[in-house]
C-alpha atoms as a PDB file:
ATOM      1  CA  UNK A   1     -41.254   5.146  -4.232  1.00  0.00           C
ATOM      2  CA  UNK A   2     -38.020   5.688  -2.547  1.00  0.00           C
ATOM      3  CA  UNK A   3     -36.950   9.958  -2.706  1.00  0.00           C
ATOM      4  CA  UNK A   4     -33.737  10.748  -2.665  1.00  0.00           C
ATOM      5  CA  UNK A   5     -32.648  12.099   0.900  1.00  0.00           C
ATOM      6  CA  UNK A   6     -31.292  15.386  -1.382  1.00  0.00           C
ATOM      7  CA  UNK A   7     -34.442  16.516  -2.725  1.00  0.00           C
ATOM      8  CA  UNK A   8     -36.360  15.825   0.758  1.00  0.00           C
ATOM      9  CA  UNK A   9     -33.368  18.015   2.304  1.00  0.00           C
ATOM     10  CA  UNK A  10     -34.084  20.730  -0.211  1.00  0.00           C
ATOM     11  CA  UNK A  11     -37.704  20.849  -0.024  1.00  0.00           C
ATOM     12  CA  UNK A  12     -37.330  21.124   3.640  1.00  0.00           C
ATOM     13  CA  UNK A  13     -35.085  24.089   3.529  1.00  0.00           C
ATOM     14  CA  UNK A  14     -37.288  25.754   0.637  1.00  0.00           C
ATOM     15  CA  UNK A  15     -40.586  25.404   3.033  1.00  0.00           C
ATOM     16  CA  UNK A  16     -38.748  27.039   5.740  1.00  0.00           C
ATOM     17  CA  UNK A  17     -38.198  30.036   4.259  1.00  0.00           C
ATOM     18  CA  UNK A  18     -40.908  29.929   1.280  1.00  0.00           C
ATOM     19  CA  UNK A  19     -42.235  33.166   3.700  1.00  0.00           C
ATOM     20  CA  UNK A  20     -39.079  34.657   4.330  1.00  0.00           C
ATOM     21  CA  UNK A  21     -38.484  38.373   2.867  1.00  0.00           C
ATOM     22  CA  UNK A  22     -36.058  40.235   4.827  1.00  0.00           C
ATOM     23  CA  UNK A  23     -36.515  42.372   7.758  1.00  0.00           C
ATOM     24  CA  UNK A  24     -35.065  46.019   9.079  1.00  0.00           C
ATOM     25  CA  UNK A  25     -30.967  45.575   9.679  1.00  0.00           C
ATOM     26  CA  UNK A  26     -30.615  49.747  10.602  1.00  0.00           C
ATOM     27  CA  UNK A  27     -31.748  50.508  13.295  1.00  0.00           C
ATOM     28  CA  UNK A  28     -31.171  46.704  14.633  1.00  0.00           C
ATOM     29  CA  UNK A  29     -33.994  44.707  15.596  1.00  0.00           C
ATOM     30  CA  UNK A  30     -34.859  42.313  17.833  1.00  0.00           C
ATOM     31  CA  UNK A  31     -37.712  39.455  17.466  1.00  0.00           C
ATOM     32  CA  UNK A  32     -39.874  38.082  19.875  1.00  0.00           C
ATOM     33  CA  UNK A  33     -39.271  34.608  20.948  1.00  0.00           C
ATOM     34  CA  UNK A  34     -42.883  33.175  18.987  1.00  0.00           C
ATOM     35  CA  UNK A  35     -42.053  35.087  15.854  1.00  0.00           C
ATOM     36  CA  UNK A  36     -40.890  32.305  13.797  1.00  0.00           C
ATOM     37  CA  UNK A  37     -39.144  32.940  10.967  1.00  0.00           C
ATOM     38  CA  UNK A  38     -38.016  36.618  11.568  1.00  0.00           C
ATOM     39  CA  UNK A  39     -38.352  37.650   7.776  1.00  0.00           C
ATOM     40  CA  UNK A  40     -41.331  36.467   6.547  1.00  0.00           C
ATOM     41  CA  UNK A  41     -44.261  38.918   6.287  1.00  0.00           C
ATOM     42  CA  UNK A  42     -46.678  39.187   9.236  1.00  0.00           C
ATOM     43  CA  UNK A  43     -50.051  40.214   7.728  1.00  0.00           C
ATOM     44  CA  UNK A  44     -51.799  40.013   4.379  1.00  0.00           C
ATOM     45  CA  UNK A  45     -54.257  42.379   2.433  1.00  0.00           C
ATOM     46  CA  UNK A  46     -56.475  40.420  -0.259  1.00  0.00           C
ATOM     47  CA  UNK A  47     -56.909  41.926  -4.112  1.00  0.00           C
ATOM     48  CA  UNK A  48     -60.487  41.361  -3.933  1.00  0.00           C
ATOM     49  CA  UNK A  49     -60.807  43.005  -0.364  1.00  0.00           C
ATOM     50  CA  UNK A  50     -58.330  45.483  -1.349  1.00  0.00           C
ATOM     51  CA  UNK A  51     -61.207  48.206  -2.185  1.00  0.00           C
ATOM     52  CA  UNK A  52     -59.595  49.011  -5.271  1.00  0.00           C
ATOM     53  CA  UNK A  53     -60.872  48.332  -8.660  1.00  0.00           C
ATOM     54  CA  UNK A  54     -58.300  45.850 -10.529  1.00  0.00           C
ATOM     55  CA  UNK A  55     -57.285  42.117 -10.272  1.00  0.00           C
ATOM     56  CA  UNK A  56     -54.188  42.867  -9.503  1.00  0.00           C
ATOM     57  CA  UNK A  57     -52.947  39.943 -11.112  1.00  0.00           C
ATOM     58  CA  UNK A  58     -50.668  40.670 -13.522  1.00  0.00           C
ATOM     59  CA  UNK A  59     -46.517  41.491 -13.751  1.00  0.00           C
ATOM     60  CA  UNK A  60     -45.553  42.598 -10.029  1.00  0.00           C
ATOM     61  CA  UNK A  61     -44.494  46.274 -11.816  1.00  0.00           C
ATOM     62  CA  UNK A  62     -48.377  46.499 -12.997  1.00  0.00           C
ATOM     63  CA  UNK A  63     -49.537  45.822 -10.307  1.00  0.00           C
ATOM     64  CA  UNK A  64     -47.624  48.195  -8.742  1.00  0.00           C
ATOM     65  CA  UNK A  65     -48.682  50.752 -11.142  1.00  0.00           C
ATOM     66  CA  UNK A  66     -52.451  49.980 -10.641  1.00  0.00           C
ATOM     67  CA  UNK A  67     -52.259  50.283  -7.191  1.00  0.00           C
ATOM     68  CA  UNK A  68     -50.523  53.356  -7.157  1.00  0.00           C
ATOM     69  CA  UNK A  69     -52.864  55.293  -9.009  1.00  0.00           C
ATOM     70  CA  UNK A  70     -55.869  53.735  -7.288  1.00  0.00           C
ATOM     71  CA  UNK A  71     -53.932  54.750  -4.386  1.00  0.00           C
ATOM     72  CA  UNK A  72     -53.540  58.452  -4.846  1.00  0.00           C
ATOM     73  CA  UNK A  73     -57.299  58.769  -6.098  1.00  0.00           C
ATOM     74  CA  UNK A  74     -58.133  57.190  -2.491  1.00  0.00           C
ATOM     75  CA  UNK A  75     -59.140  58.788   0.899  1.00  0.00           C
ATOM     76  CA  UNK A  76     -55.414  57.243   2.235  1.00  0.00           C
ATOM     77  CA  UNK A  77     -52.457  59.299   3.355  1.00  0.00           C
ATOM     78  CA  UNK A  78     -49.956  56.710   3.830  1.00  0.00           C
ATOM     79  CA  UNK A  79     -49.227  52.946   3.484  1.00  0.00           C
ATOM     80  CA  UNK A  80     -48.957  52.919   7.210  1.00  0.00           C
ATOM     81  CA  UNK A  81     -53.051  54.502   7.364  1.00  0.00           C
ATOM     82  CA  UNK A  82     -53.946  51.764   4.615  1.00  0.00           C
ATOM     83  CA  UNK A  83     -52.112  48.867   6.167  1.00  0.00           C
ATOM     84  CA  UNK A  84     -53.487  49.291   9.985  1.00  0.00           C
ATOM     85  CA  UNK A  85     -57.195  49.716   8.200  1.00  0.00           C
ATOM     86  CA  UNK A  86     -56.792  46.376   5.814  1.00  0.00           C
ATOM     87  CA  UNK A  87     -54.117  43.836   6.812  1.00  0.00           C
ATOM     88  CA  UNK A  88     -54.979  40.793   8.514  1.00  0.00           C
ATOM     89  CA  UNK A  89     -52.460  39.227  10.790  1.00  0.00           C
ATOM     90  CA  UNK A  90     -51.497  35.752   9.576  1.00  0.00           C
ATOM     91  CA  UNK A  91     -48.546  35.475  12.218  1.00  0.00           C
ATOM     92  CA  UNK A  92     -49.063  34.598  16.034  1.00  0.00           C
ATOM     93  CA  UNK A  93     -48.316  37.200  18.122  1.00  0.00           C
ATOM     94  CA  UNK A  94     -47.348  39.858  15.449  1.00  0.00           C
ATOM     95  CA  UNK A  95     -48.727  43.022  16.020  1.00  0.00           C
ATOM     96  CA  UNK A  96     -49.081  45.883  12.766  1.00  0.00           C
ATOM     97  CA  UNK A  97     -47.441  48.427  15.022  1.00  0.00           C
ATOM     98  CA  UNK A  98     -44.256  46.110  15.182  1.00  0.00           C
ATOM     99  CA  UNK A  99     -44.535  42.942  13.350  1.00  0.00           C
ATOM    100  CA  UNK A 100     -42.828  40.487  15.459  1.00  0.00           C
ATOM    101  CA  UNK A 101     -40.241  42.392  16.735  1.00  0.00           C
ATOM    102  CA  UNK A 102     -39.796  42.996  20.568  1.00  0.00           C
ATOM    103  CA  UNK A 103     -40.862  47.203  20.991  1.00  0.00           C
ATOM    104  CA  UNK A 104     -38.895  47.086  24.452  1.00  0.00           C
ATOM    105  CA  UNK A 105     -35.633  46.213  22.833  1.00  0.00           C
ATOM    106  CA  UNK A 106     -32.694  48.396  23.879  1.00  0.00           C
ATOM    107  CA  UNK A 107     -33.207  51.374  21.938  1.00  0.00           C
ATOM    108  CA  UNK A 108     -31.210  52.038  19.218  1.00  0.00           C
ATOM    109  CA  UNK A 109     -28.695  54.690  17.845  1.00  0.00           C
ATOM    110  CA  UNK A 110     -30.379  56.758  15.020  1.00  0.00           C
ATOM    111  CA  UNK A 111     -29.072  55.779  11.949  1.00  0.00           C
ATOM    112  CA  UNK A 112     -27.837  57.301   8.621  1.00  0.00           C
ATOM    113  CA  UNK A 113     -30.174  55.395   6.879  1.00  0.00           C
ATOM    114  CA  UNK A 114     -32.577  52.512   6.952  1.00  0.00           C
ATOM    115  CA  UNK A 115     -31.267  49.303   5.874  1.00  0.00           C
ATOM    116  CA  UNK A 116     -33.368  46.554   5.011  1.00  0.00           C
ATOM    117  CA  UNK A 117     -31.203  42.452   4.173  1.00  0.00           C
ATOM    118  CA  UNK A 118     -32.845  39.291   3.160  1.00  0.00           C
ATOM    119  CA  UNK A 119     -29.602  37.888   3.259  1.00  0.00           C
ATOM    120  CA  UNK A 120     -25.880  38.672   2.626  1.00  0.00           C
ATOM    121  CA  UNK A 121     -26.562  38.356  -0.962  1.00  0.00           C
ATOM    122  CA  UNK A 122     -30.378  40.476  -1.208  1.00  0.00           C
ATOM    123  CA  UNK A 123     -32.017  43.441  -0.176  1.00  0.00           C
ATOM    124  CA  UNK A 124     -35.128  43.596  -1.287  1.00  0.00           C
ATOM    125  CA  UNK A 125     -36.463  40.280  -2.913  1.00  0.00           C
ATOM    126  CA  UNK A 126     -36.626  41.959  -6.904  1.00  0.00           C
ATOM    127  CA  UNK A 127     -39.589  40.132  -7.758  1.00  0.00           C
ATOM    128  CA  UNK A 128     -41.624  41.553  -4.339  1.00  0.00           C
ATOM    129  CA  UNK A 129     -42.215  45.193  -5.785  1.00  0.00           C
ATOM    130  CA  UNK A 130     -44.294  47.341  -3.840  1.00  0.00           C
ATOM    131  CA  UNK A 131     -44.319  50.173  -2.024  1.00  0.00           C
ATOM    132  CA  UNK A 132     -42.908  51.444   1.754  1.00  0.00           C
ATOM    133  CA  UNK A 133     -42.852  53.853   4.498  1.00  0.00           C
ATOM    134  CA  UNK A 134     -40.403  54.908   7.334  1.00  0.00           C
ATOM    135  CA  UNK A 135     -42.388  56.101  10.149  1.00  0.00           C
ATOM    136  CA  UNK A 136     -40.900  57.678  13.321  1.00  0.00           C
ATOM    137  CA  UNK A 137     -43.386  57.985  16.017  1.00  0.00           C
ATOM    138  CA  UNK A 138     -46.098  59.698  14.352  1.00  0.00           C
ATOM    139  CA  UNK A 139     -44.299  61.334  11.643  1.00  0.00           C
ATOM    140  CA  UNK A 140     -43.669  59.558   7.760  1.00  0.00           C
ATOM    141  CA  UNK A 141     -40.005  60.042   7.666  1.00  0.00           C
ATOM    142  CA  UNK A 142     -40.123  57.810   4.199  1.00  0.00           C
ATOM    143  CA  UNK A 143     -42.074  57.095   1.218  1.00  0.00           C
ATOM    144  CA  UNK A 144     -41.510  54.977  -1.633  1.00  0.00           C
ATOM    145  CA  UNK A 145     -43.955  53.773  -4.358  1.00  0.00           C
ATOM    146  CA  UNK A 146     -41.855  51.176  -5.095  1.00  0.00           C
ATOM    147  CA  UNK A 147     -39.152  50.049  -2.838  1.00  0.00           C
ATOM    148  CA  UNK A 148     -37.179  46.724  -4.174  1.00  0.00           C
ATOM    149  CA  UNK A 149     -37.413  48.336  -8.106  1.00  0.00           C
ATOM    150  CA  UNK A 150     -35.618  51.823  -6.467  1.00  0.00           C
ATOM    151  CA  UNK A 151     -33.638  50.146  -4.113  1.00  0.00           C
ATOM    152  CA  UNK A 152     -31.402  47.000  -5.453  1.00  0.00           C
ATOM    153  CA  UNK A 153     -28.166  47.483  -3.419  1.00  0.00           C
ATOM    154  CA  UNK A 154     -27.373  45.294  -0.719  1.00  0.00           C
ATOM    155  CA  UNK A 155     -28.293  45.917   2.021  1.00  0.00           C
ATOM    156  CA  UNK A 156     -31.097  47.975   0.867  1.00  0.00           C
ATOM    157  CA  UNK A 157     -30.709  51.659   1.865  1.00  0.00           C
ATOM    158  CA  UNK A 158     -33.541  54.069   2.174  1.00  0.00           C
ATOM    159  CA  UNK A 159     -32.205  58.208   2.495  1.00  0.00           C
ATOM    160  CA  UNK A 160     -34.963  58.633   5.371  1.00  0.00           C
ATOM    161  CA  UNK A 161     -35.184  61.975   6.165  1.00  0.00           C
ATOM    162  CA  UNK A 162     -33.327  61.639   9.400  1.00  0.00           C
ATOM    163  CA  UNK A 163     -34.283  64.907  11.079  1.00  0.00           C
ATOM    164  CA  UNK A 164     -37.596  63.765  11.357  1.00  0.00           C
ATOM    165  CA  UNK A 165     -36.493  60.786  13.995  1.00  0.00           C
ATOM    166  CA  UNK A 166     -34.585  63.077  16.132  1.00  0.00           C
ATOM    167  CA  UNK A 167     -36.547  63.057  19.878  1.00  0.00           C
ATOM    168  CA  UNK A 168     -38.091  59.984  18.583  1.00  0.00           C
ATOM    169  CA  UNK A 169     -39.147  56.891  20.374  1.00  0.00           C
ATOM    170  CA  UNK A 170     -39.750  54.333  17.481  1.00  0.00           C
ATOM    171  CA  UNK A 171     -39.032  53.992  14.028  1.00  0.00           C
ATOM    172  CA  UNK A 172     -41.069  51.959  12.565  1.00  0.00           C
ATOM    173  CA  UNK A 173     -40.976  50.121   8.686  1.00  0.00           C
ATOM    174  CA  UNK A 174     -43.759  49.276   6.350  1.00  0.00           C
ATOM    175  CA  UNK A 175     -43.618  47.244   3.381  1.00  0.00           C
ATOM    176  CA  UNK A 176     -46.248  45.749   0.760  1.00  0.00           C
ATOM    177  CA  UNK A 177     -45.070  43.305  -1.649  1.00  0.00           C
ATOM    178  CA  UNK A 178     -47.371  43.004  -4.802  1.00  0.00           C
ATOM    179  CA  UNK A 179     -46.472  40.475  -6.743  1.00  0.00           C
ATOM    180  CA  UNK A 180     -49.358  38.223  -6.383  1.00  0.00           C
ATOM    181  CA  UNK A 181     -52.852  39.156  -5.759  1.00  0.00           C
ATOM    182  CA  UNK A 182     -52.511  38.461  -2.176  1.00  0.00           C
ATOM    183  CA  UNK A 183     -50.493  41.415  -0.724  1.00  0.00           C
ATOM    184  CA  UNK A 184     -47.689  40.571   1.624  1.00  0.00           C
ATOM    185  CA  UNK A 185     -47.208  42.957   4.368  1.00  0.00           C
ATOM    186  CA  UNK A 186     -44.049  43.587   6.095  1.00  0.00           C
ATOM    187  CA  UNK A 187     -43.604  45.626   9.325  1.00  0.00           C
ATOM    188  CA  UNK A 188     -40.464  45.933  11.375  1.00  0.00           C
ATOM    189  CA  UNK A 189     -40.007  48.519  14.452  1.00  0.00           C
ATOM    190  CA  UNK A 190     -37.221  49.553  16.697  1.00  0.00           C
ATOM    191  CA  UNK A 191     -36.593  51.630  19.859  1.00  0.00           C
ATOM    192  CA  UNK A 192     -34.800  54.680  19.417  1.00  0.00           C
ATOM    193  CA  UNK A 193     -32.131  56.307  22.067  1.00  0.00           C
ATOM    194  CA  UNK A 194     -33.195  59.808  23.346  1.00  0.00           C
ATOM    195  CA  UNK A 195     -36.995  59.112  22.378  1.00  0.00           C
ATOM    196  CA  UNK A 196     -39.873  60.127  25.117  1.00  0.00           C
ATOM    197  CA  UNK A 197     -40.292  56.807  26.909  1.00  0.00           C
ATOM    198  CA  UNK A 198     -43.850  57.776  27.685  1.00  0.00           C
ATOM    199  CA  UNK A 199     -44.903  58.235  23.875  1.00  0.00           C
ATOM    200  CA  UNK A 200     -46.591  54.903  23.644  1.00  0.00           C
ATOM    201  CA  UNK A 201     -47.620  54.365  27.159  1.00  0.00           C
ATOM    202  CA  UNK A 202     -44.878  54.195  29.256  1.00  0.00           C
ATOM    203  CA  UNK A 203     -45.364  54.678  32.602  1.00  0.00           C
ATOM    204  CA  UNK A 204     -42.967  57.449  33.901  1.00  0.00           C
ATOM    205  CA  UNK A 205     -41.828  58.317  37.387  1.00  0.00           C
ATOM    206  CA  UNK A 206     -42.398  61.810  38.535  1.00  0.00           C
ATOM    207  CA  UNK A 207     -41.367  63.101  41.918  1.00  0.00           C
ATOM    208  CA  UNK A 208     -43.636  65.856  42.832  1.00  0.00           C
ATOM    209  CA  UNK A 209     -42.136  69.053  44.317  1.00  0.00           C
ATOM    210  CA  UNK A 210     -43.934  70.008  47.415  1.00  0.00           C
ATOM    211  CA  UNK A 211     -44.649  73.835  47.330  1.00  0.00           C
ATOM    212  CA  UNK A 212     -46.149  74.214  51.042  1.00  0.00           C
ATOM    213  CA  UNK A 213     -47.731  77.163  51.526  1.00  0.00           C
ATOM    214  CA  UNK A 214     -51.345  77.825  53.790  1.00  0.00           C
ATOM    215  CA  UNK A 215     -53.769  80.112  54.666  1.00  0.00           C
ATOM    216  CA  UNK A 216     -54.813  78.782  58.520  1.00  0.00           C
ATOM    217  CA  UNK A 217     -54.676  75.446  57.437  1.00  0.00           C
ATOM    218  CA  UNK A 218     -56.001  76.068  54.427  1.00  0.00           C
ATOM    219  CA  UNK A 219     -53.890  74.837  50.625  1.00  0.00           C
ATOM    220  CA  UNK A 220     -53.147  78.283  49.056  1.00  0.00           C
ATOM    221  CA  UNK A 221     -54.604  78.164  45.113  1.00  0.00           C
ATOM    222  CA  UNK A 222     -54.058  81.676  43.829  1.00  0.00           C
ATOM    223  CA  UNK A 223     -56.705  81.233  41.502  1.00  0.00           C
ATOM    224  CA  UNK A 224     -59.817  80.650  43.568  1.00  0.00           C
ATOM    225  CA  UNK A 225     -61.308  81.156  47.137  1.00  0.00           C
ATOM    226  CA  UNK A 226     -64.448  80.598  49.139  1.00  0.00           C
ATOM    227  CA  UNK A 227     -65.269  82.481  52.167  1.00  0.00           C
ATOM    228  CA  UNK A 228     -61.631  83.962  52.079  1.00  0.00           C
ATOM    229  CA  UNK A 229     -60.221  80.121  52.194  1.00  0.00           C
ATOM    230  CA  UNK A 230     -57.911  79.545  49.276  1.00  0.00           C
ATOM    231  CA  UNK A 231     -58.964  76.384  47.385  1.00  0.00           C
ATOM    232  CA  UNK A 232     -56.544  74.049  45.616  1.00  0.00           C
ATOM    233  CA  UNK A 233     -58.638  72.022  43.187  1.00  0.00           C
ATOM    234  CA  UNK A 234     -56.862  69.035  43.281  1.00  0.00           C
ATOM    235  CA  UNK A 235     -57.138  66.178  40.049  1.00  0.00           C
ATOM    236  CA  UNK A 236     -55.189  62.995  40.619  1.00  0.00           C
ATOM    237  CA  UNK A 237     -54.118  59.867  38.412  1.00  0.00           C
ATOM    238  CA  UNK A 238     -53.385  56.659  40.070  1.00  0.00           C
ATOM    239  CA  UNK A 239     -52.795  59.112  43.145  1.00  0.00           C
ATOM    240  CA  UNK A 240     -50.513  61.016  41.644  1.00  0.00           C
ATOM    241  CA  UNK A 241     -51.876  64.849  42.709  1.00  0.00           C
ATOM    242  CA  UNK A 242     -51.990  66.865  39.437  1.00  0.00           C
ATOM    243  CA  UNK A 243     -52.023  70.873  39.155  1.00  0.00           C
ATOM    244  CA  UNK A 244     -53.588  72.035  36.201  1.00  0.00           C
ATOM    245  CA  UNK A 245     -51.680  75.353  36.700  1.00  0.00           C
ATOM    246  CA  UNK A 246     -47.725  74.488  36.646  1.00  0.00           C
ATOM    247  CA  UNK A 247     -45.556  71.783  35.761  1.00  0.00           C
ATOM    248  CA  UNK A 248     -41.753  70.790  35.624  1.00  0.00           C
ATOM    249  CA  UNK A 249     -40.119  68.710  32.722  1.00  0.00           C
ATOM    250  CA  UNK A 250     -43.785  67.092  32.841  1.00  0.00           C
ATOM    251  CA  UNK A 251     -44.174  66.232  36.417  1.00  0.00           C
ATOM    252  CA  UNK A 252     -46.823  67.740  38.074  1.00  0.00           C
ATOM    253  CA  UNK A 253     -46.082  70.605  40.981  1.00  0.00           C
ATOM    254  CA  UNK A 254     -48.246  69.700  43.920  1.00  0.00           C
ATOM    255  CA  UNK A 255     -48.762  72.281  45.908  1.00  0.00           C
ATOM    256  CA  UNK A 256     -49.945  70.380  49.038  1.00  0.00           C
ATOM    257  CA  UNK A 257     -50.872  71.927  52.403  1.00  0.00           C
ATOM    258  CA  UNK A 258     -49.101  71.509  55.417  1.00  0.00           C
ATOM    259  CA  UNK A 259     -50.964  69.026  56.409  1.00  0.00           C
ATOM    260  CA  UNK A 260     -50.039  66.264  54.206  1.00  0.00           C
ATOM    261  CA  UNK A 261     -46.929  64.948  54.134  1.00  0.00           C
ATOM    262  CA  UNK A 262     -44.692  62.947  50.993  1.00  0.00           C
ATOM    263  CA  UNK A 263     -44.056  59.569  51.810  1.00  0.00           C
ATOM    264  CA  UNK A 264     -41.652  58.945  48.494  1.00  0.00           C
ATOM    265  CA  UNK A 265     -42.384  58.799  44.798  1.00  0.00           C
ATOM    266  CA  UNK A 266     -45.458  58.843  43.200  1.00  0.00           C
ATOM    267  CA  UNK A 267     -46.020  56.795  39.439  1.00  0.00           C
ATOM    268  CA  UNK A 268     -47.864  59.204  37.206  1.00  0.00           C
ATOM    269  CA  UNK A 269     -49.053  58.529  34.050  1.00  0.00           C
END
């Protein structure tokens, strides 16, 4: 049977996006070069596996409804606390702290509010109902128990409570679409400008201020002595010389005797 090159064009095009949802447009985000189709969902939570009573089967807005109240009778404080306990990654590479988006991106301004396209026609996919979350760092800026049925404008725009993100390093989105008994799970994450860089791990450079002071040779440490010799009870990370005593901005103050010497910046932790 000969198929018309048409319908073979449009099937293609329909099983290139057939996964593809819509990702996080404010703050801007940036996807890694094995994500794939940047809007499709990145992880997946079974009905059955769910740990909620329920098929979860029926009209999208049901299910919603079901899951919601199963939900709030549940030992979970967020969708973010469900999601990283449940979802199963069905994309390579995508993580459920970022999806498939690249965390070390340039940071991002702080935005008005969080804006979420599937295209320049759609926010939210209407038939996708389910609830999400705006995180910043470790705070729930966000909630939602029902996102694309709240939400229809285009883009999408979620009144975040912006405050919360100030000082932040990532904002981070969540989203669980519910319209089949396979849960679709959406997570997008940016960079923010002004956050702590060391909030997830970051390795910062500290330049330790040398406070020399001795007692005959001896490292003065206020705080303790033996036989009359000051001690300075020196900790260290990666040879970085910590004092459990006094800092600056976060660096350490190493107090060192005068016989060391500083041969140039130290990486601390």
């Amino acid at each position: 049977m000969i198929v018309p090159y048409q319908y073979l064009l449009a099937s293609a095009l329909v099983a290139t996006v057939v996964n593809g949802h819509g990702y996080m447009t404010k703050p801007n985000v940036k996807f890694t070069a094995t994500a794939g189709d940047p809007t499709q969902y990145v992880a997946t939570i079974q009905a059955s596996a769910s740990g909620f009573k329920g098929a979860f089967n029926g009209k999208p807005s049901d299910n919603v409804a079901d899951f919601t109240k199963a939900f709030g009778a549940s030992k979970y404080k967020s969708l973010k606390e469900y999601v990283e306990d449940k979802a199963k990654i069905t994309v390579t590479g995508a993580t459920l702290e970022c999806g498939s988006c690249d965390p070390d991106q340039t940071p991002q301004p702080v935005p008005k509010t969080v804006e979420w396209s599937h295209s320049d026609s759609e926010g939210f996919t209407a038939s996708h109902e389910g609830p999400c979350e705006v995180w910043c760092d470790g705070t729930r800026a966000f909630q939602d128990d029902n996102c694309p049925a709240h939400f229809t404008m285009i883009p999408a725009e979620l009144p975040y409570e912006q405050s919360k993100c100030t000082g932040a390093s990532r904002l981070t989105f969540y989203w669980m679409a519910m319209h089949s008994d396979t849960w679709q799970v959406y997570v997008n994450c940016a960079p923010l400008e002004g956050g702590q860089p060391n909030d997830y791990g970051s390795i910062v450079t500290c330049y330790p201020i040398i406070a020399v002071q001795s007692v005959n040779g001896c490292p003065i440490n206020p705080f303790q002595s033996i036989d009359g010799c000051p001690i300075n009870p020196f900790q260290s990370i990666d040879g970085c010389p910590i004092n459990p005593f006094q800092s600056i901005d976060g660096c350490p103050i190493n107090p060192v005797g005068n016989h060391r010497s500083y041969n140039g910046h130290k990486r601390c932790i």
